[in-house]
Protein backbone atom coordinates (compact mmCIF):
# COMPACT_ATOMS: atom_id res chain seq x y z
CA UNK A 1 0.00 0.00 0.00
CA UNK A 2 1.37 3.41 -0.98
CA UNK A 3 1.77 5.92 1.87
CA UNK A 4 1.17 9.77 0.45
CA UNK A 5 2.10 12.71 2.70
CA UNK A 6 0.34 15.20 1.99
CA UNK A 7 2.39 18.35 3.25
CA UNK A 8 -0.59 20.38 3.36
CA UNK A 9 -1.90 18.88 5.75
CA UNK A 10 -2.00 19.66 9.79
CA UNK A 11 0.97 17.41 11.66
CA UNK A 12 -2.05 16.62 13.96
CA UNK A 13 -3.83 15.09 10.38
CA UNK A 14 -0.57 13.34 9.46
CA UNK A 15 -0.28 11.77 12.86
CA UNK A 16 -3.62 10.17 12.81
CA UNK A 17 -3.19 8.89 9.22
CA UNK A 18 0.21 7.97 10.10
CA UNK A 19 0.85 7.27 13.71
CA UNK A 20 4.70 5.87 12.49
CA UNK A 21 5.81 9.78 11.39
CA UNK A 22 5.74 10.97 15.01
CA UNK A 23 8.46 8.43 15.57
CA UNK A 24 10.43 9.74 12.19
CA UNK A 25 9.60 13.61 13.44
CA UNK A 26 10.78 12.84 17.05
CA UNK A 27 13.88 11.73 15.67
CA UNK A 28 14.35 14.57 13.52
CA UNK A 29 14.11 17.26 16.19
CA UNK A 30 10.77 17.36 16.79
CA UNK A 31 10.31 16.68 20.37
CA UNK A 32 7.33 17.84 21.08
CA UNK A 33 5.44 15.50 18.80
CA UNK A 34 5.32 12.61 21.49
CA UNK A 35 3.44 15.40 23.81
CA UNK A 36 -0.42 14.63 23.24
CA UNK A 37 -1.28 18.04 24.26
CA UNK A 38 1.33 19.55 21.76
CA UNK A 39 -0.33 17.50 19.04
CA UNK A 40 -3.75 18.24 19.85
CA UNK A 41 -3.50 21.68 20.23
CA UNK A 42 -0.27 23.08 17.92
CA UNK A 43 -0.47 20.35 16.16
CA UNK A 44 -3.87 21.15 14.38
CA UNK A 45 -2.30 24.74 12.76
CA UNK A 46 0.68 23.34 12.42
CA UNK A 47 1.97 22.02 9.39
CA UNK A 48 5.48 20.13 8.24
CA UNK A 49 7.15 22.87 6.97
CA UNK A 50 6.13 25.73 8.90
CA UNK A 51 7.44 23.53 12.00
CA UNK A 52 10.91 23.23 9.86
CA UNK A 53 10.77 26.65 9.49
CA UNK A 54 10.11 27.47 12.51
CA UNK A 55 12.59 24.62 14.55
CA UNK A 56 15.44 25.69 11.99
CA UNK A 57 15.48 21.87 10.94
CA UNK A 58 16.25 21.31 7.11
CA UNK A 59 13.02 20.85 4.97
CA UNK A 60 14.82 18.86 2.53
CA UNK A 61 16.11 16.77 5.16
CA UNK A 62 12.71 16.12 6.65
CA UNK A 63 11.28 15.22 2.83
CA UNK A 64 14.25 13.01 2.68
CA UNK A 65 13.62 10.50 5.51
CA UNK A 66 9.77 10.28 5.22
CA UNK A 67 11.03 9.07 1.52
CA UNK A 68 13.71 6.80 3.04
CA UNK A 69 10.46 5.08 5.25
CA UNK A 70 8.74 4.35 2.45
CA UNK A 71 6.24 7.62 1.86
CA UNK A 72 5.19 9.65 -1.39
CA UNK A 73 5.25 13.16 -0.52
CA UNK A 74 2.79 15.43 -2.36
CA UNK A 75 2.61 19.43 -2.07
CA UNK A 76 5.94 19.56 -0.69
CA UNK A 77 6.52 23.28 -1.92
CA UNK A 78 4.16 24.63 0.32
């Protein structure tokens, strides 16, 4: 089954689609992403690459190991 990440999403969208990127995320910086609260409430106006952005962690990094697990990423140049 193909996996699409759709990058235009919310993180809190992704995570319920996907419950296996909050591991990938968590090990890319993203701390927070194991915090239920975080990803209930930031989560759901948050999106990939404004948390990049806004964490300083490389986009193309991030698109790189979702890849590397086995995803399709769509609207990446959001």
């Amino acid at each position: 089954m193909s996996k699409t990440l759709d990058m235009s999403k919310t993180v809190f969208e992704l995570a319920n689609e996907y419950p296996e990127i909050k591991d990938i995320l968590k090990n890319l910086g993203f701390e927070n992403i194991t915090n239920p609260v975080m990803l209930k409430t930031a989560g759901k106006v948050m999106t990939i690459p404004k948390a990049a952005k806004m964490k300083g962690i490389d986009y193309a990094t991030i698109l790189d190991k979702f890849r590397e697990n086995g995803f399709t990423v769509i609207n990446e140049d959001i």
